[in-house]
PDB file of N, CA and C in Angstrom:
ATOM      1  N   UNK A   1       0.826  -1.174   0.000  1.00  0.00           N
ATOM      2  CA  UNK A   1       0.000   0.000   0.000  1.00  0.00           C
ATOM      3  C   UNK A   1       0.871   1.237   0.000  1.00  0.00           C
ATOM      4  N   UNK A   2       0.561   2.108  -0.621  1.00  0.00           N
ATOM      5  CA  UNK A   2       1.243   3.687  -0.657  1.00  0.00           C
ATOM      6  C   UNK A   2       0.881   4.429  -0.195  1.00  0.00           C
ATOM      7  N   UNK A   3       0.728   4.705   1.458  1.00  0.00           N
ATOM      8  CA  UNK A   3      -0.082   6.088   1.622  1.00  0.00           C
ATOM      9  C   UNK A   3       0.138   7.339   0.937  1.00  0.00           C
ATOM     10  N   UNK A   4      -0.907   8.176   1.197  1.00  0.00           N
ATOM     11  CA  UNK A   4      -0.930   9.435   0.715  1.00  0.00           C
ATOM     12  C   UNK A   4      -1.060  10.613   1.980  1.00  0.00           C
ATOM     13  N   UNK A   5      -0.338  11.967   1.440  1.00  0.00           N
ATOM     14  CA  UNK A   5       0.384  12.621   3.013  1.00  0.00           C
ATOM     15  C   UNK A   5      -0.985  13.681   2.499  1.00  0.00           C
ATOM     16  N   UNK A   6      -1.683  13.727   3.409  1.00  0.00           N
ATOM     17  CA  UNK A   6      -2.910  14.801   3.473  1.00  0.00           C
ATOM     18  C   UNK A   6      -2.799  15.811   4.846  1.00  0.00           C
ATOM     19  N   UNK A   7      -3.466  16.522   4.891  1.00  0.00           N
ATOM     20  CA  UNK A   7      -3.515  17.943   5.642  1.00  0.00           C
ATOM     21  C   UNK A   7      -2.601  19.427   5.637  1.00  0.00           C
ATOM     22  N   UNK A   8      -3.120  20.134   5.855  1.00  0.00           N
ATOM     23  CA  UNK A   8      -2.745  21.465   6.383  1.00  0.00           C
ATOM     24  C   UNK A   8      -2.054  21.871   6.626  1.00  0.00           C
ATOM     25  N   UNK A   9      -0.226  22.424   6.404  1.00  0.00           N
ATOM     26  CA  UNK A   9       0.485  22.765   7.315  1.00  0.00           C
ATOM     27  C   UNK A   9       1.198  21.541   7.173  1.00  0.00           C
ATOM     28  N   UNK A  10       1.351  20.418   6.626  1.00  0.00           N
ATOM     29  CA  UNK A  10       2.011  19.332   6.912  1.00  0.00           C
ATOM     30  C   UNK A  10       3.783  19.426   5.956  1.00  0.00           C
ATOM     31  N   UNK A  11       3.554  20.339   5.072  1.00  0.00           N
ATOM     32  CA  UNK A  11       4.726  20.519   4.506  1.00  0.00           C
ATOM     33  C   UNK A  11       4.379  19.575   3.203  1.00  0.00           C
ATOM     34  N   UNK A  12       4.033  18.560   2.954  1.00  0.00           N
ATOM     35  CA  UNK A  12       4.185  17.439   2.130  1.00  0.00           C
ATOM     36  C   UNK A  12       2.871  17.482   1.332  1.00  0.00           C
ATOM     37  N   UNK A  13       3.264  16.905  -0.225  1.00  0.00           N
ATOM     38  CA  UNK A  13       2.334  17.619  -0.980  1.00  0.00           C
ATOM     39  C   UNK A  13       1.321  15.822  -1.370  1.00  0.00           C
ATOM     40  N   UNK A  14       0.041  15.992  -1.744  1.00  0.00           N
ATOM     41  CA  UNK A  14      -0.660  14.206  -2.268  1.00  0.00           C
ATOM     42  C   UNK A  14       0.205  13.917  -3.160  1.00  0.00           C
ATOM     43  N   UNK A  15      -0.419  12.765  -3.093  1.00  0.00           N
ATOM     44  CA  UNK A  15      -0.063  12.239  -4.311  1.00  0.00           C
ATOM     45  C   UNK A  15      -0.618  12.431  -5.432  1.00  0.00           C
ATOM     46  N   UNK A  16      -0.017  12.657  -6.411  1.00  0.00           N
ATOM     47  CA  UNK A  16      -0.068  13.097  -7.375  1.00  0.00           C
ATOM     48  C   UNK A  16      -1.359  12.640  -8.528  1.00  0.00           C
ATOM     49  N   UNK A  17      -1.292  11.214  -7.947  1.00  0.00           N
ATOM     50  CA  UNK A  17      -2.475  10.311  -8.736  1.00  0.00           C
ATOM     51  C   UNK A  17      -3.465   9.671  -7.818  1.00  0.00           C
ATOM     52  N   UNK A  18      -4.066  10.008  -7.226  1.00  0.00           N
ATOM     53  CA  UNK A  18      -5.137   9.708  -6.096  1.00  0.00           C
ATOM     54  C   UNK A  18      -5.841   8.454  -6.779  1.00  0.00           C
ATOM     55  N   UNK A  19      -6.409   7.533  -5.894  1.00  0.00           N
ATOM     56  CA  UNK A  19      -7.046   6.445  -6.912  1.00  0.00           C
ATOM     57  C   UNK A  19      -8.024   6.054  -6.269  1.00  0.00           C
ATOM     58  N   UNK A  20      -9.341   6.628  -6.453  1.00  0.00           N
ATOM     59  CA  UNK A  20     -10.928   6.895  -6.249  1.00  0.00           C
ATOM     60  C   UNK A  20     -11.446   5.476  -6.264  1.00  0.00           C
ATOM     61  N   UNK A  21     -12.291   4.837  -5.317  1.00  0.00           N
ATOM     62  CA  UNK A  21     -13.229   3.745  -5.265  1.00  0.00           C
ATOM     63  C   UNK A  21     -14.041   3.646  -4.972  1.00  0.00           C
ATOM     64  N   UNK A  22     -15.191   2.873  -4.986  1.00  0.00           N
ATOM     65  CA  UNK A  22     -16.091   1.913  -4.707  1.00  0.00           C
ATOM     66  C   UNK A  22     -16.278   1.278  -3.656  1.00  0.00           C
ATOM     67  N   UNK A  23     -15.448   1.103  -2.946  1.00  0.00           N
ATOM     68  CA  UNK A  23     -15.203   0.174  -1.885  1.00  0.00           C
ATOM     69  C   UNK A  23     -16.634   0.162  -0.636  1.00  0.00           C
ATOM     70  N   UNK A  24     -16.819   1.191  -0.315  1.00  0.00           N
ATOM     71  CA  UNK A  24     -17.836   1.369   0.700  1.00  0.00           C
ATOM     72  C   UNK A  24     -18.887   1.402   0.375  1.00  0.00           C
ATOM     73  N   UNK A  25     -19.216   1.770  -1.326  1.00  0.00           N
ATOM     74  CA  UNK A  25     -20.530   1.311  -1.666  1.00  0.00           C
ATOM     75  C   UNK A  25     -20.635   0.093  -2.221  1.00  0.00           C
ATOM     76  N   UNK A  26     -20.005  -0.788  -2.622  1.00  0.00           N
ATOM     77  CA  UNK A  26     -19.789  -2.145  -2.295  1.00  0.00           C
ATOM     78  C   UNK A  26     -20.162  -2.854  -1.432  1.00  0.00           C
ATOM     79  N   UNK A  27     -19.312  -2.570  -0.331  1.00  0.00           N
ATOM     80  CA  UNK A  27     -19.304  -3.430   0.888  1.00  0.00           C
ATOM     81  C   UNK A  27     -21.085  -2.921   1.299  1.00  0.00           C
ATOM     82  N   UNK A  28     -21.880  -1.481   1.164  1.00  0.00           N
ATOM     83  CA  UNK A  28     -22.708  -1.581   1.451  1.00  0.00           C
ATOM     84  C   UNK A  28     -23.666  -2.215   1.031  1.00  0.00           C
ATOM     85  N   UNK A  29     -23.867  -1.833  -0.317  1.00  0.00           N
ATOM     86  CA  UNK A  29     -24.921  -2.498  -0.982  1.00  0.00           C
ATOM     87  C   UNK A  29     -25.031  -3.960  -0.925  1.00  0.00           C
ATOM     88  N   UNK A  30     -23.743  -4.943  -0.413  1.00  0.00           N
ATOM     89  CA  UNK A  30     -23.627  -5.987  -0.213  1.00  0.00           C
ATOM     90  C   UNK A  30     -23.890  -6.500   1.051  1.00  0.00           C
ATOM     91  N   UNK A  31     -23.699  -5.604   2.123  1.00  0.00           N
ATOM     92  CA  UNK A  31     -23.670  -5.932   3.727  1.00  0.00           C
ATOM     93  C   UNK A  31     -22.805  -6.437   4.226  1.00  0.00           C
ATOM     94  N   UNK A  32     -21.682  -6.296   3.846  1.00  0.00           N
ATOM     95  CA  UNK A  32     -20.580  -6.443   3.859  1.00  0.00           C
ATOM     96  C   UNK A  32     -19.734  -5.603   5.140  1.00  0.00           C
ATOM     97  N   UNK A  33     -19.327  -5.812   6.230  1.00  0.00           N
ATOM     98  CA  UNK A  33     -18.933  -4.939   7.051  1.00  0.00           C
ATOM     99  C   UNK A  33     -17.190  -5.372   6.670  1.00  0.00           C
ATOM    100  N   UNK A  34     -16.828  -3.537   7.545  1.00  0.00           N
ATOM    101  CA  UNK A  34     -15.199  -3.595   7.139  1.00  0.00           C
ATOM    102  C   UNK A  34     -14.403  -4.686   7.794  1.00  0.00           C
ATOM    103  N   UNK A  35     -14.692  -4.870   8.836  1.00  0.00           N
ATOM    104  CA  UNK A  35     -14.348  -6.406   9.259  1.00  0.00           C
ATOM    105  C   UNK A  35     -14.078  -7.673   8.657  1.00  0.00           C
ATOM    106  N   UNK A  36     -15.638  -7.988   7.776  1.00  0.00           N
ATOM    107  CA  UNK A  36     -15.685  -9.262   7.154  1.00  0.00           C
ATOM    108  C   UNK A  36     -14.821  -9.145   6.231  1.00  0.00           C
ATOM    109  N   UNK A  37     -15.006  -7.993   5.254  1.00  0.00           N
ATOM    110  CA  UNK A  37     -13.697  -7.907   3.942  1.00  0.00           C
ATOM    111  C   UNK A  37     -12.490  -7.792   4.235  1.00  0.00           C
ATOM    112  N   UNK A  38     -11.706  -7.480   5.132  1.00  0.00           N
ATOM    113  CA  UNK A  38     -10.646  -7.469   5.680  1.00  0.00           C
ATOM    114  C   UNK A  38     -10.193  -8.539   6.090  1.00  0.00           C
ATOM    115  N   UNK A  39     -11.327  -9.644   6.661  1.00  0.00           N
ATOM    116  CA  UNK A  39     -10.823 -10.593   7.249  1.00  0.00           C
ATOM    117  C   UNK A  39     -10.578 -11.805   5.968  1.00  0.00           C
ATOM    118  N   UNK A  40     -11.435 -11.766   4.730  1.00  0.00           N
ATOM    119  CA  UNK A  40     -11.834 -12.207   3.720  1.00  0.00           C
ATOM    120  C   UNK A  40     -10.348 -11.962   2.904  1.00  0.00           C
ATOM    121  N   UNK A  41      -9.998 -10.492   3.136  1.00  0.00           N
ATOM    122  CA  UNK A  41      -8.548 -10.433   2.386  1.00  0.00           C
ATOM    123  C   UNK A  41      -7.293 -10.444   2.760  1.00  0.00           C
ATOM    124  N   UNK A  42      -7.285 -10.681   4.189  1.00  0.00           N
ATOM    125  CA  UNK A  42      -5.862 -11.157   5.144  1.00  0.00           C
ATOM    126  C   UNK A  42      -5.611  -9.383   5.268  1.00  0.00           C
ATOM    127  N   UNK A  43      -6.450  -8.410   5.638  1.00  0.00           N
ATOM    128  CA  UNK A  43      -5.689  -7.128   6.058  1.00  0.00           C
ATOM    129  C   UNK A  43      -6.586  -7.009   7.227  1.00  0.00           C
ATOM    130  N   UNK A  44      -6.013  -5.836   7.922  1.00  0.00           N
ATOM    131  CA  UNK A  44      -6.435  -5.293   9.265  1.00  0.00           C
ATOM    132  C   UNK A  44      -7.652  -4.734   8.959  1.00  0.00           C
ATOM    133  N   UNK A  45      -8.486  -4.588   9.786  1.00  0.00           N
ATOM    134  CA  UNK A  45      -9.958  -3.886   9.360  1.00  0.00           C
ATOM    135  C   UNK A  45      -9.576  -2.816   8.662  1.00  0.00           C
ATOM    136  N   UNK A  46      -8.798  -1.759   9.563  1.00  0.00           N
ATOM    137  CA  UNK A  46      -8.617  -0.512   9.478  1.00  0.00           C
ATOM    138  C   UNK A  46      -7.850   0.028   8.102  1.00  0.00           C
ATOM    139  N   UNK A  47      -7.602  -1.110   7.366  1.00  0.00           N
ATOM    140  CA  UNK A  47      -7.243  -0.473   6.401  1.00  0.00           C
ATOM    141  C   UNK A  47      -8.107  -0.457   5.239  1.00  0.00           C
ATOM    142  N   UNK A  48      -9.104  -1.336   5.274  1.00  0.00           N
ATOM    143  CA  UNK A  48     -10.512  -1.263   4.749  1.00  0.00           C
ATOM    144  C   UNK A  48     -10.875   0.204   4.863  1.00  0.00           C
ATOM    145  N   UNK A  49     -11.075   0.894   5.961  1.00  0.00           N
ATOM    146  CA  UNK A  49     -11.264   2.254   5.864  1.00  0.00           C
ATOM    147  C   UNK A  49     -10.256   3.255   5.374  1.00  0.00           C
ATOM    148  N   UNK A  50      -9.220   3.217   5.776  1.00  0.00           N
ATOM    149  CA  UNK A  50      -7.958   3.785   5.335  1.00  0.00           C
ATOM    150  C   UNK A  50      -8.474   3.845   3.490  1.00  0.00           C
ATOM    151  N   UNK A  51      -8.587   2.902   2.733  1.00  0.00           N
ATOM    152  CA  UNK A  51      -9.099   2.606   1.793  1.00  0.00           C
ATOM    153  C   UNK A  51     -10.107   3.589   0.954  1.00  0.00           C
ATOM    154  N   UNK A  52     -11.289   3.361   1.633  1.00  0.00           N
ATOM    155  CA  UNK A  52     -12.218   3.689   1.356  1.00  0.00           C
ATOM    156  C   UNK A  52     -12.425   5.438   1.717  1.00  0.00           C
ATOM    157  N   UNK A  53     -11.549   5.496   2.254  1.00  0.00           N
ATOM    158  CA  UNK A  53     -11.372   7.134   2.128  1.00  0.00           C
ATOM    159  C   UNK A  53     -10.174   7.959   1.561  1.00  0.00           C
ATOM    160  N   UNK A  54      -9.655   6.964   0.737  1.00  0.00           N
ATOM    161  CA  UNK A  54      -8.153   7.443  -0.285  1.00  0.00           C
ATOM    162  C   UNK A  54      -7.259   8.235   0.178  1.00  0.00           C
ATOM    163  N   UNK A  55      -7.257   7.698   1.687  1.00  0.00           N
ATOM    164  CA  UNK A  55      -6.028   7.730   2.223  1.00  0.00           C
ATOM    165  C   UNK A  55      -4.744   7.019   2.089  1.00  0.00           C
ATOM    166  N   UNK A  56      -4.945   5.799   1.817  1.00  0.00           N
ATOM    167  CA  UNK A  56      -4.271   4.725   0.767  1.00  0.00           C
ATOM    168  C   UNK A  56      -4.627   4.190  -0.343  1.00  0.00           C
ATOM    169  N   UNK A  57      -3.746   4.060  -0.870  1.00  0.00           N
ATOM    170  CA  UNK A  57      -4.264   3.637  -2.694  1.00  0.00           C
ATOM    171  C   UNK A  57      -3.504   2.125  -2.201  1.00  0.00           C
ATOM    172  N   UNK A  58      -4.113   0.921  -2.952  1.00  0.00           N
ATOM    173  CA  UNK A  58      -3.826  -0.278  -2.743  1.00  0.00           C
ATOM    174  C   UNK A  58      -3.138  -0.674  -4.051  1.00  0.00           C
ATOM    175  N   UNK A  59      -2.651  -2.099  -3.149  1.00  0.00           N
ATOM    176  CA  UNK A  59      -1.234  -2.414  -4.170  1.00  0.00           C
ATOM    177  C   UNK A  59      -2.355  -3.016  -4.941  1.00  0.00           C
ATOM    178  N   UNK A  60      -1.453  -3.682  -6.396  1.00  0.00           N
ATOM    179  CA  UNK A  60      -2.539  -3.977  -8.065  1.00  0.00           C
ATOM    180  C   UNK A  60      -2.567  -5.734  -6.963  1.00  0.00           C
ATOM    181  N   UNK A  61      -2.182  -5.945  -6.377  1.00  0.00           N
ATOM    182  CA  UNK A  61      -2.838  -7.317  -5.778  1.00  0.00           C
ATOM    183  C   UNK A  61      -3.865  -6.855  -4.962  1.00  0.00           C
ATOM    184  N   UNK A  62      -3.582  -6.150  -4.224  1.00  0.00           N
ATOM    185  CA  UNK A  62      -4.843  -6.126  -3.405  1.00  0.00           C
ATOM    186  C   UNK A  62      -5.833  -5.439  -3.990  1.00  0.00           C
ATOM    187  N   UNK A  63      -6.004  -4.562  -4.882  1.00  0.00           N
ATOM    188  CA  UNK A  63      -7.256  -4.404  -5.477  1.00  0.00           C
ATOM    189  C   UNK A  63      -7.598  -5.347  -6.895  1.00  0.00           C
ATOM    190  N   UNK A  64      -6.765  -6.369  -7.439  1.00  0.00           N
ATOM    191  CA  UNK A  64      -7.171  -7.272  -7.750  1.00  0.00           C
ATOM    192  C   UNK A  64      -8.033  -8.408  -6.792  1.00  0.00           C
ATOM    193  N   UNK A  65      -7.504  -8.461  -5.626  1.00  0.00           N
ATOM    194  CA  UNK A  65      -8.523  -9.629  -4.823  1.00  0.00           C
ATOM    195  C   UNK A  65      -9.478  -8.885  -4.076  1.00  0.00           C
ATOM    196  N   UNK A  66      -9.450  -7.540  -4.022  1.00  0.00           N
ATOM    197  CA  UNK A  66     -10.948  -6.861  -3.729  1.00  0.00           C
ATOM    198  C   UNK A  66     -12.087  -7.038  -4.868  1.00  0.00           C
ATOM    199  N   UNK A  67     -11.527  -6.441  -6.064  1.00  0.00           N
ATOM    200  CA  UNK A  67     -12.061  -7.199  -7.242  1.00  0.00           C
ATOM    201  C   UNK A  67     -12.749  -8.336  -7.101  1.00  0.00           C
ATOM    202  N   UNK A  68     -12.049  -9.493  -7.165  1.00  0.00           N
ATOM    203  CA  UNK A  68     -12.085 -10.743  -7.313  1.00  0.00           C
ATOM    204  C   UNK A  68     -13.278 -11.277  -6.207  1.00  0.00           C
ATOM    205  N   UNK A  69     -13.278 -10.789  -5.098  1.00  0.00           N
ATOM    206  CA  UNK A  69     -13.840 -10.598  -3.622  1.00  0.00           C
ATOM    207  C   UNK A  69     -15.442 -10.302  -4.813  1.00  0.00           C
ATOM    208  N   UNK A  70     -15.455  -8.766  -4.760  1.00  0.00           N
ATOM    209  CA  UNK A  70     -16.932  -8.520  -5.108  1.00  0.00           C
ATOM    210  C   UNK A  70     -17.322  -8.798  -6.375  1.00  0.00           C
ATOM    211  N   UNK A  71     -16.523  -9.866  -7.356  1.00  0.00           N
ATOM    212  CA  UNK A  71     -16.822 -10.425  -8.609  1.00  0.00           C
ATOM    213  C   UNK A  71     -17.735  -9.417  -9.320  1.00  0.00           C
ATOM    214  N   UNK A  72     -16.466  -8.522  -9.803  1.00  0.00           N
ATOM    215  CA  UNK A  72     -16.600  -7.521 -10.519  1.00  0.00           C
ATOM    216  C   UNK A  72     -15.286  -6.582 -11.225  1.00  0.00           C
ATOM    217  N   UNK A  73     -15.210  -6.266 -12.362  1.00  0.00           N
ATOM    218  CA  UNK A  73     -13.779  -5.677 -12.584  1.00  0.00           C
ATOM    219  C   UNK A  73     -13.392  -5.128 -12.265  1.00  0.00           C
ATOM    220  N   UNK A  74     -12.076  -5.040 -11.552  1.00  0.00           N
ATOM    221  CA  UNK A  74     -11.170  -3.793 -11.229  1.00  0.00           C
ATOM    222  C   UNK A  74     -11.559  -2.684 -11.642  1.00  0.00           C
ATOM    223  N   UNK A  75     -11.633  -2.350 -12.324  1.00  0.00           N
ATOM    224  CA  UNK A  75     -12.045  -0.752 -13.542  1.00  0.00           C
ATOM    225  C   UNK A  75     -13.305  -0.002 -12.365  1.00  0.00           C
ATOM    226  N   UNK A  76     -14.232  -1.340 -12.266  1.00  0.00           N
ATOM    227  CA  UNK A  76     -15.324  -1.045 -11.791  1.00  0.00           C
ATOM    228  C   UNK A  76     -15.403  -0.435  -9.803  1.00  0.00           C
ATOM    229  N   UNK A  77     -14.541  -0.538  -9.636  1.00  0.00           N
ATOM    230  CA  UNK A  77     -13.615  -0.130  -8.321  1.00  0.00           C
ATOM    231  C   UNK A  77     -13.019   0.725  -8.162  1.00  0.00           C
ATOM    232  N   UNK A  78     -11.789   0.758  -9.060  1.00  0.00           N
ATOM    233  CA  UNK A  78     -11.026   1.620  -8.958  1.00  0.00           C
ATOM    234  C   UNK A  78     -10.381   2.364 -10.254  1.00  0.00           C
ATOM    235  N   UNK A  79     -10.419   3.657 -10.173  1.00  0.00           N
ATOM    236  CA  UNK A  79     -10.187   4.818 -10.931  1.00  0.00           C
ATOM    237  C   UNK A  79      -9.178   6.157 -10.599  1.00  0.00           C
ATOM    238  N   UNK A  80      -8.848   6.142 -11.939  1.00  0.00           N
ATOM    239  CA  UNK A  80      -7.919   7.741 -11.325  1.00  0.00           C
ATOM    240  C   UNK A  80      -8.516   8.924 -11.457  1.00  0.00           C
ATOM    241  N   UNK A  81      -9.903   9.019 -12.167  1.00  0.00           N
ATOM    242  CA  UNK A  81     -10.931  10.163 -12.051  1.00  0.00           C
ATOM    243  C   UNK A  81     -11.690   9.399 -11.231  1.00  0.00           C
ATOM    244  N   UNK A  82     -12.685  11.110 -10.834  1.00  0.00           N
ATOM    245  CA  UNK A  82     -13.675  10.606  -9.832  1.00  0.00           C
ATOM    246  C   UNK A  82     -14.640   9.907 -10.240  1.00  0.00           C
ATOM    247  N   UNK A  83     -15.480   8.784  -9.601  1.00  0.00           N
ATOM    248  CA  UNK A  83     -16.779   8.594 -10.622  1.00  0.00           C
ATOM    249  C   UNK A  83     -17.861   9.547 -10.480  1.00  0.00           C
ATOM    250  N   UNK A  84     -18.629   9.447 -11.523  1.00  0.00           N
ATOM    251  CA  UNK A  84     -19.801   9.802 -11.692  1.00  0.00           C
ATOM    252  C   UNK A  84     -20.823   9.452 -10.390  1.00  0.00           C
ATOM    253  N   UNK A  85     -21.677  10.214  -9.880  1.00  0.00           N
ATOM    254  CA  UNK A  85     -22.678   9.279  -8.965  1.00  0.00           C
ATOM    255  C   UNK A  85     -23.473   8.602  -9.431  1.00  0.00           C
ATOM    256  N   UNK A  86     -23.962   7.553  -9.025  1.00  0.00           N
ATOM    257  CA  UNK A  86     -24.498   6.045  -9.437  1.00  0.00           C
ATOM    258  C   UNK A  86     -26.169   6.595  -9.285  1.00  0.00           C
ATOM    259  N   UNK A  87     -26.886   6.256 -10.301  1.00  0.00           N
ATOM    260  CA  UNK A  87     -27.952   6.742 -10.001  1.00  0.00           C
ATOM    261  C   UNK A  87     -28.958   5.142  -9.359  1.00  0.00           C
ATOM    262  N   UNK A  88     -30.307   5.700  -8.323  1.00  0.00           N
ATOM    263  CA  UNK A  88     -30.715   4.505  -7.866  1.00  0.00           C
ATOM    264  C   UNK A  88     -31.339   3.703  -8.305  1.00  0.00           C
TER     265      UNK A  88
END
C-alpha cells in the first residue's frame, strides 16, 4: 500500500495520482462490514477504511482480490478520475 500525506500545514504535498473507489458502496450495498472484507482479504480492518477514504491507494494485488472478492472488474472499483454518482 502507498499512503498518501494529506492535511494542512504538513509541509508534504498528495499524491499526485489519487485512486478513487467503490469500496464502501460495495461493501454496502452488499452488507458487507469492514471487518468481514478485511478478514476475507488477510488485512487489518482498518485499512478497509484507510481505503475507502483514499487515504491509501492499494497495491494492483490487493485491489485485484478486492475485485475478485466482489466479482466484478477492477475498472469497476477503482479509478484515477472521480466517478460519476451512481444513479438509484
Amino acid at each position: 500500500m502507498t499512503p498518501r500525506t494529506e492535511g494542512a500545514g504538513s509541509g508534504a504535498a498528495a499524491a499526485p495520482d489519487p485512486v478513487h473507489n467503490r469500496i464502501a458502496m460495495l461493501r454496502v450495498e452488499r452488507r458487507v462490514t469492514r471487518r468481514q472484507l478485511a478478514d476475507a482479504l488477510g488485512v487489518h480492518y482498518q485499512t478497509i477504511g484507510y481505503l475507502e477514504r483514499g487515504e491509501y491507494s492499494p497495491s494492483l494485488h490487493l485491489a485485484l482480490r478486492i475485485a475478485e472478492y466482489f466479482e466484478v472488474p477492477v475498472e469497476f472499483i477503482f479509478s484515477l478520475t472521480p466517478f460519476a454518482p451512481l444513479k438509484p
